[in-house]
PDB file of N, CA and C in Angstrom:
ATOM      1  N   UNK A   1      -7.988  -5.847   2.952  1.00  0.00           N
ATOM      2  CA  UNK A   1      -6.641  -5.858   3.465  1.00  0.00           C
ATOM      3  C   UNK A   1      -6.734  -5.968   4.985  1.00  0.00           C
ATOM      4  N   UNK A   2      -5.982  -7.017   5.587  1.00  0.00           N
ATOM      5  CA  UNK A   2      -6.130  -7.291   7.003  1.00  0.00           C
ATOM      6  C   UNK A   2      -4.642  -6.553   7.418  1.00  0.00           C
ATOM      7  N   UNK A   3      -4.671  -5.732   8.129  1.00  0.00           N
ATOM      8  CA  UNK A   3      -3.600  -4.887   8.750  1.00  0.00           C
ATOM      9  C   UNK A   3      -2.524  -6.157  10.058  1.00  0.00           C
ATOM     10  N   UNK A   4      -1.525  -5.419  10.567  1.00  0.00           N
ATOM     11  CA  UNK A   4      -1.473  -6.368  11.170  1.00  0.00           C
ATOM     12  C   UNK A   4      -1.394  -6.656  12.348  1.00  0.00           C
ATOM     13  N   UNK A   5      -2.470  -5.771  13.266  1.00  0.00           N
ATOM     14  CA  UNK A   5      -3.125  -6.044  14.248  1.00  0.00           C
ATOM     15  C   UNK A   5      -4.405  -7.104  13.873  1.00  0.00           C
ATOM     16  N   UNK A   6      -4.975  -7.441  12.732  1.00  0.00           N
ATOM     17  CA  UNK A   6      -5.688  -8.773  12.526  1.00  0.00           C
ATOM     18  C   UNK A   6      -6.809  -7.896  12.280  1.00  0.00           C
ATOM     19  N   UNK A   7      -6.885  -6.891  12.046  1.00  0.00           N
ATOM     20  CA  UNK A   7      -8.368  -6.178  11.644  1.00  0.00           C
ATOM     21  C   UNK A   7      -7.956  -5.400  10.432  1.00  0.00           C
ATOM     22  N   UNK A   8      -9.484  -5.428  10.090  1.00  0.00           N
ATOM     23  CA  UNK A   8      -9.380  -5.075   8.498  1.00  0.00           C
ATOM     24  C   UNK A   8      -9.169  -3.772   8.612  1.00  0.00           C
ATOM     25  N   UNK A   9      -8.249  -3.260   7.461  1.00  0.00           N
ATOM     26  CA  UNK A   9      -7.409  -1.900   7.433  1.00  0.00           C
ATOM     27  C   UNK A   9      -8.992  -0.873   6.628  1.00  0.00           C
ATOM     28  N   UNK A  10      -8.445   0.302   6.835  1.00  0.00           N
ATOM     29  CA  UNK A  10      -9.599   1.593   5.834  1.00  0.00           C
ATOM     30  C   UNK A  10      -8.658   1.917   4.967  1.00  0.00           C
ATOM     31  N   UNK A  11      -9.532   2.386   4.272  1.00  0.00           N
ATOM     32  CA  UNK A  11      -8.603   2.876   2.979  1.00  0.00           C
ATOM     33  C   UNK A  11      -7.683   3.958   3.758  1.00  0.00           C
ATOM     34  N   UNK A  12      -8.030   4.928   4.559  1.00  0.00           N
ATOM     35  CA  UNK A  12      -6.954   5.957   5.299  1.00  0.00           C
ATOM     36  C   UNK A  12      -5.728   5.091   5.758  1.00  0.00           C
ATOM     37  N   UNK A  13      -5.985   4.313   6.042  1.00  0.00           N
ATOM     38  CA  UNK A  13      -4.906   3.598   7.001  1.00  0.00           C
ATOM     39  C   UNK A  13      -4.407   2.762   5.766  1.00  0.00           C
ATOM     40  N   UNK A  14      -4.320   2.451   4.741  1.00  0.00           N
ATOM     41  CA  UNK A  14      -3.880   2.164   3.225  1.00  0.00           C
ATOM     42  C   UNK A  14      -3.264   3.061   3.024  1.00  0.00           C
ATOM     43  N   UNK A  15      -3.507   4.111   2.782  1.00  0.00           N
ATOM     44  CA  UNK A  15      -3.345   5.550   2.491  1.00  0.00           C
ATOM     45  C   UNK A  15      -2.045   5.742   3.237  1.00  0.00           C
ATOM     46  N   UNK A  16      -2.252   5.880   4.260  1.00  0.00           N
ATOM     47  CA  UNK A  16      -0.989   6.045   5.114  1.00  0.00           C
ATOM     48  C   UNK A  16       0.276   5.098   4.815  1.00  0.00           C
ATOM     49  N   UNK A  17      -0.374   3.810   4.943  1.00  0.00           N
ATOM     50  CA  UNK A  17       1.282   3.148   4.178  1.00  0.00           C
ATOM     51  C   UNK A  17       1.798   3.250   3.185  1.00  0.00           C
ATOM     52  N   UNK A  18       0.964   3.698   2.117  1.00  0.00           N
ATOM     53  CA  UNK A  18       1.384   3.910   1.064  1.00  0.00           C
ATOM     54  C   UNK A  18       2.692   4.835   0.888  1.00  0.00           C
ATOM     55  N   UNK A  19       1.934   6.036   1.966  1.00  0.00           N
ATOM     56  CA  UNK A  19       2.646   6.998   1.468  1.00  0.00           C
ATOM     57  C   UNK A  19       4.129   6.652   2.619  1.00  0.00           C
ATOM     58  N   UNK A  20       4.164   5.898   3.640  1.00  0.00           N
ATOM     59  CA  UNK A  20       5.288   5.456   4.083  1.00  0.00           C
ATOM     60  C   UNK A  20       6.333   4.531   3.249  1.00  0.00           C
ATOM     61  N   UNK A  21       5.412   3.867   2.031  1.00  0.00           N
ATOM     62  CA  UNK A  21       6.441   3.230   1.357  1.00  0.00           C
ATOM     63  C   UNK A  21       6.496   3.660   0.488  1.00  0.00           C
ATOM     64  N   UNK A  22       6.491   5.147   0.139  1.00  0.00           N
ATOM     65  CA  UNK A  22       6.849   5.728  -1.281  1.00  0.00           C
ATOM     66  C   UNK A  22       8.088   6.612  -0.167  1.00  0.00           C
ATOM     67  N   UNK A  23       7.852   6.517   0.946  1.00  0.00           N
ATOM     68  CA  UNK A  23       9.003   7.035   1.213  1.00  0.00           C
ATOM     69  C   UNK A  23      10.538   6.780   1.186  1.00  0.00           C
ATOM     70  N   UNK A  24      10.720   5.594   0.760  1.00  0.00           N
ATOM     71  CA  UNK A  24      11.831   5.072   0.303  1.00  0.00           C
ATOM     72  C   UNK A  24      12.489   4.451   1.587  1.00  0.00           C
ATOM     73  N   UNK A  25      12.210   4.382   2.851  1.00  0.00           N
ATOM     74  CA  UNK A  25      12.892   3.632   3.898  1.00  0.00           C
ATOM     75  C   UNK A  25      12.730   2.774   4.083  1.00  0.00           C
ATOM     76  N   UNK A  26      13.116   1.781   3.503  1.00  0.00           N
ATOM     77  CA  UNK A  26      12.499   0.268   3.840  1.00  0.00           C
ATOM     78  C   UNK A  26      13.203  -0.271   5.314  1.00  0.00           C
ATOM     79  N   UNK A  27      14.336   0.619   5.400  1.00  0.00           N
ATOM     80  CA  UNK A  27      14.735  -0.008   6.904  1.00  0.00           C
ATOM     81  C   UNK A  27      14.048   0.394   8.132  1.00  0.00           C
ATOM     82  N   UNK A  28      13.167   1.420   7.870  1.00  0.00           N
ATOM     83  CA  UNK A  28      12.793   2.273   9.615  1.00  0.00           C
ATOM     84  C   UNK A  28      11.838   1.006   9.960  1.00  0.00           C
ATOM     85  N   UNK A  29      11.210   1.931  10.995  1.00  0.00           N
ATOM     86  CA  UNK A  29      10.202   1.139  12.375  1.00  0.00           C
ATOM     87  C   UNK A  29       9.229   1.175  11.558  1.00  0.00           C
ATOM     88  N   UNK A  30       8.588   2.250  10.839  1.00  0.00           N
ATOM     89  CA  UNK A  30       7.047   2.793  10.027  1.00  0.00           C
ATOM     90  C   UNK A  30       6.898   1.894   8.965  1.00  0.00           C
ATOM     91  N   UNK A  31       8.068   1.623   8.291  1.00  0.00           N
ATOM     92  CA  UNK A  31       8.108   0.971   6.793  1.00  0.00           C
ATOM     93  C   UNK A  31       7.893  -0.738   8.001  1.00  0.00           C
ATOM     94  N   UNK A  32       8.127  -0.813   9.102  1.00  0.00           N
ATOM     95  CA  UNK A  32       7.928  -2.600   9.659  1.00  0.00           C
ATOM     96  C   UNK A  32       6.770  -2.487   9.742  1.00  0.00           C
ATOM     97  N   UNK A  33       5.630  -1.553   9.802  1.00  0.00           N
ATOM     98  CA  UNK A  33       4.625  -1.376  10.411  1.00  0.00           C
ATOM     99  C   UNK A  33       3.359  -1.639   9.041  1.00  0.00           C
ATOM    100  N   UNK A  34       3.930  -1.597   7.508  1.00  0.00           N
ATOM    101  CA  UNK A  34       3.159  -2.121   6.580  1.00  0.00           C
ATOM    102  C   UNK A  34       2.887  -3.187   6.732  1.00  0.00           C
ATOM    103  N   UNK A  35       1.593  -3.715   6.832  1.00  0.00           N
ATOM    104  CA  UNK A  35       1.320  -5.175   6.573  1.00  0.00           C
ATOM    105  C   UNK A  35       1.744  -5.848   5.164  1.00  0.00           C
ATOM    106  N   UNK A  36       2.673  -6.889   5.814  1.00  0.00           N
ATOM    107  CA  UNK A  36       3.072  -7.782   4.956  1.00  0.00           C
ATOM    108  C   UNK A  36       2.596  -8.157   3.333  1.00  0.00           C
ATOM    109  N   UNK A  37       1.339  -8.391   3.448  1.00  0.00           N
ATOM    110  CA  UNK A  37       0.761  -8.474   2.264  1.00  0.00           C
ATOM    111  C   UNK A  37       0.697  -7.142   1.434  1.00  0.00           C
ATOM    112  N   UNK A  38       0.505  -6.365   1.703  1.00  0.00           N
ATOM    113  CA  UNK A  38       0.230  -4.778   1.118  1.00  0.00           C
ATOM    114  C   UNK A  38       2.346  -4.677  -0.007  1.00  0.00           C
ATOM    115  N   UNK A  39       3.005  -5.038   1.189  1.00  0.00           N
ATOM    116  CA  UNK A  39       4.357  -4.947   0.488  1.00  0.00           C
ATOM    117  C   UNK A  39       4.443  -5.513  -0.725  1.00  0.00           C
ATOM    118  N   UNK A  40       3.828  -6.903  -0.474  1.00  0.00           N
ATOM    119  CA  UNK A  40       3.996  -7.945  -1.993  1.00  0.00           C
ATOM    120  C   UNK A  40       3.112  -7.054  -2.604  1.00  0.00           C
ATOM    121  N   UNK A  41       2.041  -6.932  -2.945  1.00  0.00           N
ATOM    122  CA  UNK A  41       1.512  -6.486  -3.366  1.00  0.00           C
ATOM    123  C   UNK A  41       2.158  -4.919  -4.469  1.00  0.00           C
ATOM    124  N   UNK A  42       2.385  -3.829  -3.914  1.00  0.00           N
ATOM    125  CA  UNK A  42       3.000  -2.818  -3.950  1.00  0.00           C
ATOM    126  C   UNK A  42       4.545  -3.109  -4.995  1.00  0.00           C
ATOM    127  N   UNK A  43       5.081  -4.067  -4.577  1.00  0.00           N
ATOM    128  CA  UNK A  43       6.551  -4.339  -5.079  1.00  0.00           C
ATOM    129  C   UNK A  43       6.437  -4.878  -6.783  1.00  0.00           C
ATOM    130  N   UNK A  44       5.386  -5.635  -6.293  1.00  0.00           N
ATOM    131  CA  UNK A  44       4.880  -6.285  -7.586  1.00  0.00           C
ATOM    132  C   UNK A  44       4.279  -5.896  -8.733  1.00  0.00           C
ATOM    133  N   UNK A  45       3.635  -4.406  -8.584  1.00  0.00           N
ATOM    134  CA  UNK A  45       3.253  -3.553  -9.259  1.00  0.00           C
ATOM    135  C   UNK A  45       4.135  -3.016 -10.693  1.00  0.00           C
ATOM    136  N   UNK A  46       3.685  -3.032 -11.918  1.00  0.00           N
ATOM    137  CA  UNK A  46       4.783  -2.987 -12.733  1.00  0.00           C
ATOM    138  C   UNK A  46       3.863  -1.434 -12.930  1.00  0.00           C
ATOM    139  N   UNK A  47       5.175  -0.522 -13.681  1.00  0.00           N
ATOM    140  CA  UNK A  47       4.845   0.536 -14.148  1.00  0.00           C
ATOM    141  C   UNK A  47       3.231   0.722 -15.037  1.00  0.00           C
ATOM    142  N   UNK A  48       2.618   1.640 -15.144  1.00  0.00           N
ATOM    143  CA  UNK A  48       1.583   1.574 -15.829  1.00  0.00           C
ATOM    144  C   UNK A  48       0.390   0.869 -15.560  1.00  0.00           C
ATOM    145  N   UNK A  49       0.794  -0.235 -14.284  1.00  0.00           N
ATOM    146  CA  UNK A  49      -0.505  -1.084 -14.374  1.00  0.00           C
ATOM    147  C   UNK A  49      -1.070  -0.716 -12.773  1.00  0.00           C
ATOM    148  N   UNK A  50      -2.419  -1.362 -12.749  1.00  0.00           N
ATOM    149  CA  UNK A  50      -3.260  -0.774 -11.789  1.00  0.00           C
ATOM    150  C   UNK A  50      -3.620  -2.057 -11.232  1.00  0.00           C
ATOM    151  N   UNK A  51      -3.719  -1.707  -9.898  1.00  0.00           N
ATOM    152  CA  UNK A  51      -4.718  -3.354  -9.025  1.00  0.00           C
ATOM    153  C   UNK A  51      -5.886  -2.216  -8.082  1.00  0.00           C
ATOM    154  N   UNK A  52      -6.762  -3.229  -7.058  1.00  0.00           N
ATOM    155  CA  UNK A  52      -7.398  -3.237  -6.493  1.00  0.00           C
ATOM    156  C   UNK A  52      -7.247  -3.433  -4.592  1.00  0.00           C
ATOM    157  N   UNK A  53      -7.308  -2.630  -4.002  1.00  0.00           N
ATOM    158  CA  UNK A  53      -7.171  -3.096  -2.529  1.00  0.00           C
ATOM    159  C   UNK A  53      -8.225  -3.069  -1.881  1.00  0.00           C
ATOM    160  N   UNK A  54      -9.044  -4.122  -1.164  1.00  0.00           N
ATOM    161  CA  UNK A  54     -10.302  -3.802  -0.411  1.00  0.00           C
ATOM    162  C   UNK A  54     -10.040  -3.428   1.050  1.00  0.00           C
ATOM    163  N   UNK A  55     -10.572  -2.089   0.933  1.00  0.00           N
ATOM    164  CA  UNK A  55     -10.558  -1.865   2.666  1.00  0.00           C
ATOM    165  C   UNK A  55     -11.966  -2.150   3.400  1.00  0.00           C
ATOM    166  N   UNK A  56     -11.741  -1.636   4.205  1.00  0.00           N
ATOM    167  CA  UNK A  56     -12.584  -2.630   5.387  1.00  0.00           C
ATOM    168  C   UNK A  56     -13.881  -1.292   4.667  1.00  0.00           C
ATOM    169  N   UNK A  57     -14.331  -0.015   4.525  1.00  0.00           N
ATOM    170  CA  UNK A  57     -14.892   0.801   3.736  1.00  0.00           C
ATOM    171  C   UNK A  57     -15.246   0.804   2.394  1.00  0.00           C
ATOM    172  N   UNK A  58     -14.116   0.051   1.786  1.00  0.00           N
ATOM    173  CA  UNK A  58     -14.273   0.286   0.085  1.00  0.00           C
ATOM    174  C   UNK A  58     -13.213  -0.268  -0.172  1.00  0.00           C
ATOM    175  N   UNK A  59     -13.245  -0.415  -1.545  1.00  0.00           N
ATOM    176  CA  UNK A  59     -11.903  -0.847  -2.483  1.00  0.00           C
ATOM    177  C   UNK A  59     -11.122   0.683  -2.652  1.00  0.00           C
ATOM    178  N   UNK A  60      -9.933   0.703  -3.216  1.00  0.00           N
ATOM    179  CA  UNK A  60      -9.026   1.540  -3.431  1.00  0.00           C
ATOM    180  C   UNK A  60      -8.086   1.742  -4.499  1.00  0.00           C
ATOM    181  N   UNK A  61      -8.338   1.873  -5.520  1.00  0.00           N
ATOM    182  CA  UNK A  61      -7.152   1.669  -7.001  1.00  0.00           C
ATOM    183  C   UNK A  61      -5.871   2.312  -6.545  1.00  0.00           C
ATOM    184  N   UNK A  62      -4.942   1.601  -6.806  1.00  0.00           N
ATOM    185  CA  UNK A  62      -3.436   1.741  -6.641  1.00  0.00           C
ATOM    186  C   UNK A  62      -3.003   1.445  -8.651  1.00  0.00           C
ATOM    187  N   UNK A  63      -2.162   2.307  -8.451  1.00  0.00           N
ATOM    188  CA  UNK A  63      -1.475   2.297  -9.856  1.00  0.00           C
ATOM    189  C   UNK A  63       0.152   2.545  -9.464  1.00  0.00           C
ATOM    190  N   UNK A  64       0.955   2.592 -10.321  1.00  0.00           N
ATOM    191  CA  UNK A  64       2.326   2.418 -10.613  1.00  0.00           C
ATOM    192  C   UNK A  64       2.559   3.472 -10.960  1.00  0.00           C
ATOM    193  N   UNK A  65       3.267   4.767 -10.955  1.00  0.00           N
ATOM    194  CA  UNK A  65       3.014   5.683 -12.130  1.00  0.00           C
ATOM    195  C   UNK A  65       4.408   5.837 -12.601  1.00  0.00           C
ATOM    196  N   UNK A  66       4.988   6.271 -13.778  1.00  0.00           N
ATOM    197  CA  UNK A  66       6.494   6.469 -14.331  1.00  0.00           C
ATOM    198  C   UNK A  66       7.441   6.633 -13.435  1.00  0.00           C
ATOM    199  N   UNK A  67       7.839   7.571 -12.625  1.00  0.00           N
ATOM    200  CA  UNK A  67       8.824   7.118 -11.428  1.00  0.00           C
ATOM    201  C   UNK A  67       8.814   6.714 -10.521  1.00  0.00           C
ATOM    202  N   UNK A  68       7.973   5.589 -10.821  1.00  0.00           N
ATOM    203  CA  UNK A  68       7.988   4.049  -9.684  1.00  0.00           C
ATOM    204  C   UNK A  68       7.486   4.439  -8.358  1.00  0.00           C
ATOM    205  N   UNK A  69       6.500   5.550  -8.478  1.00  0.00           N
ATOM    206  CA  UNK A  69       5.675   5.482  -6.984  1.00  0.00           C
ATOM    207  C   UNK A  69       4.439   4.972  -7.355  1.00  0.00           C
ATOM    208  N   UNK A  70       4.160   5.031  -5.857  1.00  0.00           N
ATOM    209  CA  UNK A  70       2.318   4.666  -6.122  1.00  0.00           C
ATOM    210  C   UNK A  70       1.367   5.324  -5.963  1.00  0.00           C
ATOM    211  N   UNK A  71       0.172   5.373  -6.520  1.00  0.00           N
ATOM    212  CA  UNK A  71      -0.085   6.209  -6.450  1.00  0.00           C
ATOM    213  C   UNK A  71      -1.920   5.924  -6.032  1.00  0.00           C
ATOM    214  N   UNK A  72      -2.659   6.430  -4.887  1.00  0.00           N
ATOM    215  CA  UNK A  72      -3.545   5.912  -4.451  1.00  0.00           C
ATOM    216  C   UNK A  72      -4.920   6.815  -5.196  1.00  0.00           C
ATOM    217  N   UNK A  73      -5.513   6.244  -6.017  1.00  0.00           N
ATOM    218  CA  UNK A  73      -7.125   6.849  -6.271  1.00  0.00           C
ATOM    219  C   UNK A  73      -8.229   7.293  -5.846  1.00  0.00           C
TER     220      UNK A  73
END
């Protein structure tokens, strides 16, 4: 995941948006501050199912869980 200062993100710094976009503000400054791709990603997520994010450290399992948050592994 390339953040979007153009360098590859860590899973912490994954971590962190995550939990900014489980926060439900899609209008603030913090929620502009997710890299673009991470959003598609995230939105696209259907309940129950799981993907993969590579951070600049490691990969990171993201899942969907029943009330539509996400949830980081």
């Amino acid at each position: 995941m390339i953040g979007n200062d153009g360098k590859p993100a860590t899973r912490e710094q994954i971590r962190a948006a995550i939990a900014t976009y489980n926060s439900g503000d899609r209008g603030s400054r913090e929620f502009a501050g997710i890299p673009r791709a991470l959003v598609t990603i995230l939105d696209n997520l259907a309940v129950g199912k799981t993907t993969y994010v590579k951070g600049n450290d490691g990969q990171l399992q993201l899942s969907r869980s029943k009330d539509k948050r996400i949830v980081a592994g």
